[in-house]
Protein backbone atom coordinates (compact mmCIF):
# COMPACT_ATOMS: atom_id res chain seq x y z
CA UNK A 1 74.37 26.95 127.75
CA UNK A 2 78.26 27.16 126.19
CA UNK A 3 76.60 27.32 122.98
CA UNK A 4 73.93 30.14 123.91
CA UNK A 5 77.00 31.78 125.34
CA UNK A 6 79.14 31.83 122.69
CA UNK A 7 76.60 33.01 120.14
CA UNK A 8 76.40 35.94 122.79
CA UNK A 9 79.20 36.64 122.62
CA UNK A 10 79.34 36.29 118.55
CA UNK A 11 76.71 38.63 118.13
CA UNK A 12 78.62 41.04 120.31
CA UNK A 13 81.55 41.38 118.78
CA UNK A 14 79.63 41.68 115.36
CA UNK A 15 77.73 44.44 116.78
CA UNK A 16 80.77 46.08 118.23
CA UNK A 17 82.43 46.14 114.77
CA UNK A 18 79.36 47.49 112.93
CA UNK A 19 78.60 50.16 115.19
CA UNK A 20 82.26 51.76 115.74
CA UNK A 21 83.06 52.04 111.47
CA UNK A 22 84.99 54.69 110.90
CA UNK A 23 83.48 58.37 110.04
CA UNK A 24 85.69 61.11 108.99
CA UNK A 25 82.82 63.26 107.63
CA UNK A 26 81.87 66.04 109.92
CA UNK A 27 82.79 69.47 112.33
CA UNK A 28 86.19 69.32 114.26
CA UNK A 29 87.70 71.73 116.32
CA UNK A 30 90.80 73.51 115.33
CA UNK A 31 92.67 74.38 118.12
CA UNK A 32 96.21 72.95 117.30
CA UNK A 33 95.97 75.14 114.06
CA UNK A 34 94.67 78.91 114.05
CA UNK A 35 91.15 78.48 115.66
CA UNK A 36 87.93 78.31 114.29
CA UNK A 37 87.29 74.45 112.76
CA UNK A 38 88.00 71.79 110.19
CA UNK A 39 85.69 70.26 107.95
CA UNK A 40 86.62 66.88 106.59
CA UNK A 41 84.80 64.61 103.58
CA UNK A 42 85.96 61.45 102.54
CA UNK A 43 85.86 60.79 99.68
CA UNK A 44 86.48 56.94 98.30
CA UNK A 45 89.84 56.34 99.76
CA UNK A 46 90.80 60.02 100.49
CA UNK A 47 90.24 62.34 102.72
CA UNK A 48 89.94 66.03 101.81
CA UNK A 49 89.43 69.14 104.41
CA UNK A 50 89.83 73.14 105.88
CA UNK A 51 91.33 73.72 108.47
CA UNK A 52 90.75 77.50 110.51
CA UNK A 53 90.54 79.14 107.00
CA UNK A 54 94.12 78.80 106.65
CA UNK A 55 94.94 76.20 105.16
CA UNK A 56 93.47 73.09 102.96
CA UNK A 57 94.83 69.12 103.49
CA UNK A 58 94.54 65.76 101.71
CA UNK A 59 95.54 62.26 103.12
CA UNK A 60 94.59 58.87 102.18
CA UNK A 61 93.86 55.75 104.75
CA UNK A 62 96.73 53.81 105.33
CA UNK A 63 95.05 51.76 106.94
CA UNK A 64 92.12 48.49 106.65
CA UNK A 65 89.66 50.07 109.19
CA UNK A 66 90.09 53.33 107.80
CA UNK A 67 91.04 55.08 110.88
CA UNK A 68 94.43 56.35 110.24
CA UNK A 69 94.58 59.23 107.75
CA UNK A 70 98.05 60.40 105.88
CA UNK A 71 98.80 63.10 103.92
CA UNK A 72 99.59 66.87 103.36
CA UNK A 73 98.53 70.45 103.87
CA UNK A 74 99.05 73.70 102.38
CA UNK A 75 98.64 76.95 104.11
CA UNK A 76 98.66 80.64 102.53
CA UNK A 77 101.95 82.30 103.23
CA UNK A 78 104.94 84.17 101.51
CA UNK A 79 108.71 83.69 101.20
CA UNK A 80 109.64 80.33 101.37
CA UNK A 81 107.24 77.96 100.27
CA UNK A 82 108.19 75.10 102.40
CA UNK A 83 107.17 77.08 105.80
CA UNK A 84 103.44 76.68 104.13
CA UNK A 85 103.52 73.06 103.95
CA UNK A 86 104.36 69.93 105.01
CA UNK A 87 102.80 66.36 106.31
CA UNK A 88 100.09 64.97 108.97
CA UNK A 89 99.44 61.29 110.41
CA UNK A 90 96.20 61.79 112.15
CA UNK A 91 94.07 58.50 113.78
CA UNK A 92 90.13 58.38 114.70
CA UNK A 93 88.74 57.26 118.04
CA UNK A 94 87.22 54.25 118.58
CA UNK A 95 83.71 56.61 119.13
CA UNK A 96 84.90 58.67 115.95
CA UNK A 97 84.44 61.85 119.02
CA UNK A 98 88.05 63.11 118.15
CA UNK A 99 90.88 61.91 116.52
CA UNK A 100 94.96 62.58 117.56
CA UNK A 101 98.20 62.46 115.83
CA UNK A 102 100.80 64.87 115.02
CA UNK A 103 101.66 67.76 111.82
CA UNK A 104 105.13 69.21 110.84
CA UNK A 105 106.64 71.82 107.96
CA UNK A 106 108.80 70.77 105.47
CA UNK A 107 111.30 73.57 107.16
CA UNK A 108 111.19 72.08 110.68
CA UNK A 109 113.22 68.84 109.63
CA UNK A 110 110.71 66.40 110.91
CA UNK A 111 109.21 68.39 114.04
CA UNK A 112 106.28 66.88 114.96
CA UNK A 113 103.34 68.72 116.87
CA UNK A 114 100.60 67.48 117.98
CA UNK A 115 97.25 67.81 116.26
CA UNK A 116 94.64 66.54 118.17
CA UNK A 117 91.09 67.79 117.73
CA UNK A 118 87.37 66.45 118.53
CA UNK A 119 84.14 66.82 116.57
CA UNK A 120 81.52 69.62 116.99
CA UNK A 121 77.66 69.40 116.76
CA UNK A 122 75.13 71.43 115.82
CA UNK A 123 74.81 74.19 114.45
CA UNK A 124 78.19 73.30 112.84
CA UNK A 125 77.17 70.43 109.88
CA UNK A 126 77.40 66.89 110.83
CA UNK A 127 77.60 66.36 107.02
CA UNK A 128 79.71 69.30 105.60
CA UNK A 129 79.81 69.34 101.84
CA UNK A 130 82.41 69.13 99.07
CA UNK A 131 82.72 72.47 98.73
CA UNK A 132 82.75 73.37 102.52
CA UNK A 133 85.66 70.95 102.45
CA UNK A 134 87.45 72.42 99.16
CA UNK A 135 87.23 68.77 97.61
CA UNK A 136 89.24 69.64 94.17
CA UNK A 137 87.33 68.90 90.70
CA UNK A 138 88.63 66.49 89.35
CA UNK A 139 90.62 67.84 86.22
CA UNK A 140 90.17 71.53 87.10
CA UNK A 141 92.74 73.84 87.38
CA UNK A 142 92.72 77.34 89.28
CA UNK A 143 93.96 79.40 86.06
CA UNK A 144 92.00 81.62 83.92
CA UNK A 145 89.86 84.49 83.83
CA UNK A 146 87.60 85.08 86.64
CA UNK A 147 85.15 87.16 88.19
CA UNK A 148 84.42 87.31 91.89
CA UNK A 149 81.17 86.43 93.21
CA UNK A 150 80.60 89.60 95.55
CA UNK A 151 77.66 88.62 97.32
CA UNK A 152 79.03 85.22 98.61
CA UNK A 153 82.45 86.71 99.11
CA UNK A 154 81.37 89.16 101.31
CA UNK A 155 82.23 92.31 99.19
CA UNK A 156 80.59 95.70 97.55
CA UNK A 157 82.33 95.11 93.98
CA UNK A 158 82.73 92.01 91.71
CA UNK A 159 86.19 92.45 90.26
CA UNK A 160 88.28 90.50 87.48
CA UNK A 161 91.01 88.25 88.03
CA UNK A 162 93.49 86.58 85.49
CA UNK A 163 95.51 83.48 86.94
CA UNK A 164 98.39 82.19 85.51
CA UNK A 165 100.86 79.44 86.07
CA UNK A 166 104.88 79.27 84.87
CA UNK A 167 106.69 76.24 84.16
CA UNK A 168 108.31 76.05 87.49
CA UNK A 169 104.73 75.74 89.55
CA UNK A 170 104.89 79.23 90.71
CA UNK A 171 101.31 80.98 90.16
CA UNK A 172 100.69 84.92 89.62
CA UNK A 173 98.23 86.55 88.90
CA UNK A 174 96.05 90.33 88.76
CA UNK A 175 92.84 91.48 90.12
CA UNK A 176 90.48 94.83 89.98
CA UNK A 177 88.12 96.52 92.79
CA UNK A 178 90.25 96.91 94.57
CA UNK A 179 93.74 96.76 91.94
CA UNK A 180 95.85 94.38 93.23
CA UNK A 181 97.77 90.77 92.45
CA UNK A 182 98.39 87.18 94.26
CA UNK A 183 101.26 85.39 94.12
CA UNK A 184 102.09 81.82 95.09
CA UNK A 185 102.57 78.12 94.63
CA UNK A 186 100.63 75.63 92.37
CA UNK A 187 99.28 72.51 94.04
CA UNK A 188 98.38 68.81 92.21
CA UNK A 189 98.62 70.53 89.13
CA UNK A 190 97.12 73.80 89.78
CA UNK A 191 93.86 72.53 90.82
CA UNK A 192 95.05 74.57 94.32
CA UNK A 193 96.85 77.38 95.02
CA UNK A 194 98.31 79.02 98.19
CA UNK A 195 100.07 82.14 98.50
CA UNK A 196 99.62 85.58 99.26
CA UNK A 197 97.42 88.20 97.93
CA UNK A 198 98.42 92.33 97.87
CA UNK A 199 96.50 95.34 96.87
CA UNK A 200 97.00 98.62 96.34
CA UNK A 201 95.84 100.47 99.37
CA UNK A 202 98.81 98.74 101.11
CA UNK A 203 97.06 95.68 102.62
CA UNK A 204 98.13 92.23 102.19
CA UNK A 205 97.43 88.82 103.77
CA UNK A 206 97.56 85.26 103.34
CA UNK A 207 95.65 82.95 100.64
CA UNK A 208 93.85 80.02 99.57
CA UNK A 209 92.68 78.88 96.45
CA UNK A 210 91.33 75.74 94.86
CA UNK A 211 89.16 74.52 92.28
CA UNK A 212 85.78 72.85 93.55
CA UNK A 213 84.02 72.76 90.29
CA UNK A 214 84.06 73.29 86.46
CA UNK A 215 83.19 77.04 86.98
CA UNK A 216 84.29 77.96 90.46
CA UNK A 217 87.25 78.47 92.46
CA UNK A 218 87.02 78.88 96.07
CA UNK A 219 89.06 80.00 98.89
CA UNK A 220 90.20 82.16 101.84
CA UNK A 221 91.78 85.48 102.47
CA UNK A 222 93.10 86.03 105.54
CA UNK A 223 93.98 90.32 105.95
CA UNK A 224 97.89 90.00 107.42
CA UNK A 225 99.26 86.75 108.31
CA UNK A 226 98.38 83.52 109.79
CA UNK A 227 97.87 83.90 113.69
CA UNK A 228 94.90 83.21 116.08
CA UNK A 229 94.39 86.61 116.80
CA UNK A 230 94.00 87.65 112.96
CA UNK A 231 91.04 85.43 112.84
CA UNK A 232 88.28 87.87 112.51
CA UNK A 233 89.83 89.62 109.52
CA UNK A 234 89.48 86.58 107.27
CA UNK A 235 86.79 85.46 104.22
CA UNK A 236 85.46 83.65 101.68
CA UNK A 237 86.84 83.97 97.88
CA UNK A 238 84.23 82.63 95.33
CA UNK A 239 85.79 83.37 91.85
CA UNK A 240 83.32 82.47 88.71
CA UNK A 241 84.84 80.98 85.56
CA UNK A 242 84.81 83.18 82.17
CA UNK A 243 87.29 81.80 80.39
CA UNK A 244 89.59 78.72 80.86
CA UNK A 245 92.86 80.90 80.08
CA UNK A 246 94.26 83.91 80.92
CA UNK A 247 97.38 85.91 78.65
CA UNK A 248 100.17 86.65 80.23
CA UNK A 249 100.01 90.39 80.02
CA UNK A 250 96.58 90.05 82.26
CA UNK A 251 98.24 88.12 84.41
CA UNK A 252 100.93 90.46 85.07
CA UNK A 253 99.14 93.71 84.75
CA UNK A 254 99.42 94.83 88.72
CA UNK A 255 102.63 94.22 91.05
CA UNK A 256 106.18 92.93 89.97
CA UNK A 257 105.01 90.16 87.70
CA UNK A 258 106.43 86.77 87.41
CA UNK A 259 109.99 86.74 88.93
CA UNK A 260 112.30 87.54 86.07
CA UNK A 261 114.35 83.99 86.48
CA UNK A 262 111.55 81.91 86.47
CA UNK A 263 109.76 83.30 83.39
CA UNK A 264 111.29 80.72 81.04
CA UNK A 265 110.49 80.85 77.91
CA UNK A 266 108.65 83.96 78.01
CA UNK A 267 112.23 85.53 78.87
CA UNK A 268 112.56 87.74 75.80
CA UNK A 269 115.84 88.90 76.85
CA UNK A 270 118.09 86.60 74.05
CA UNK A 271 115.47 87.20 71.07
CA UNK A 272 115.79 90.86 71.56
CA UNK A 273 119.73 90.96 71.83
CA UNK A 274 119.70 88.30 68.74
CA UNK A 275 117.35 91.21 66.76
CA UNK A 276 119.65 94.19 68.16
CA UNK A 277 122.75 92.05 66.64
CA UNK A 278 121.48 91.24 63.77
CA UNK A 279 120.57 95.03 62.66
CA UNK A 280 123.84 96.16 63.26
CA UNK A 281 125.27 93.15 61.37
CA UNK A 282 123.06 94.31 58.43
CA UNK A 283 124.11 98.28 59.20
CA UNK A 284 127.91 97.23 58.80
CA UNK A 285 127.34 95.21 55.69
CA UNK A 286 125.19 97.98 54.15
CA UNK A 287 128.58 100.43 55.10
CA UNK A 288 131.43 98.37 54.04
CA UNK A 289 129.70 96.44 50.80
């Protein structure tokens, strides 16, 4: 009878184990964020995800079972950078129904608020995909020339962007239909992006970017800034690779440009004073020799 019992038990605890595994993959809620939801995908030992539009995230398991999740997040945004991102430790239910943990800026000096969120069903996808879930490509970067898918971004005209990226991260770049420019930081070596994006009829907002596959970038663009209330002025990007690199000039045709002290070499400023010097050393030597 022990023996019966004990295998019981055995076959319990074996069962217990195999049915509560860990899954990431699905539809959360966002409510400590901006509203709206989160998609997240594992992939191998990361985890990659949207939240509300807003912003994008990445964490690895830290640890054997799989159901705590580290990492960081990026959000669209202007000024200083660090207001736009910062860390999450976030840990999965034992019914993988929600999971709980806590999110703070780099700016707030270790502020922690909670983040606690629990999955959706249908019609939101049990299964969201890669690109739902702005998985980067691997090896892809977010510069170049592009044009904008119109039909899947929700818009009347197509329009060409050129993205660019200086030698201190920061990413700039110029658009058409409507004219306008984005400006920002790189991420993981400019396969993401988040900034803001400006155009010329005076609107502005914050923005997403990141690239999901050899020949597409995708993202969000939020009219204004982040807030709950702004949610049903945001949409899709989908920009379509033409060319894998962008000049500089295209980049900066619309707006202020790169700012001046982080154009590095590009800085033309000593090469012209160098030429100015040198013809009116010649002038002089022509008028005393």
């Amino acid at each position: 009878m022990r023996v019966l019992l004990f295998a019981l038990l055995v076959i319990a605890v074996v069962y217990g184990q195999s049915s509560t595994t860990a899954d990431w993959h699905g539809t959360w809620t966002a409510n400590d964020r901006y509203g709206g939801v989160t998609y997240l995908c594992p992939v191998g030992n990361r985890v990659y995800g949207v939240y509300s539009q807003a912003g994008f995230l990445e964490g690895n398991f830290t640890t054997p079972d799989k159901r705590t999740i580290e990492g960081n997040f990026f959000e669209g945004g202007r000024d200083d950078r660090n207001d736009w991102q910062g860390s999450f430790r976030i840990v999965l239910s034992e019914d993988n129904q929600s999971f709980d943990g806590f999110w703070t800026r780099v700016t707030e000096d270790g502020k922690e608020r909670r983040w606690h969120e629990t999955r959706l069903g249908a019609p939101h996808p049990s299964n969201p995909t890669n690109e739902q879930c702005m998985v980067p490509w691997p090896g892809q970067r977010i510069t170049g020339v592009y044009f904008r898918d119109a039909e899947r971004s929700g818009v009347n005209a197509p329009g060409e962007y050129h993205i660019c990226k200086s030698v201190y991260s920061q990413v700039y770049g110029s658009f058409d239909e409507p004219n306008g420019f984005l400006e920002g930081w790189s991420v993981r070596d400019t396969n993401g992006f988040h900034g803001y994006r400006y155009t010329n009829d005076g609107h502005g907002g914050a923005y997403i970017l990141r690239a999901t596959s050899p020949n597409e970038v995708r993202g969000f663009y939020w009219r204004g800034r982040l807030a709950e209330q702004n949610r049903g002025l945001v949409r899709e990007e989908v920009l379509v690779r033409s060319e894998f690199t962008a000049a500089i000039e295209q980049c900066e045709a619309n707006g202020p440009g790169f700012l001046r002290r982080l154009r590095g070499e590009r800085n033309s400023a000593t090469s012209t004073t160098l030429s100015v010097f040198a013809v009116l050393f010649a002038f002089v030597v022509v008028v005393l020799f």
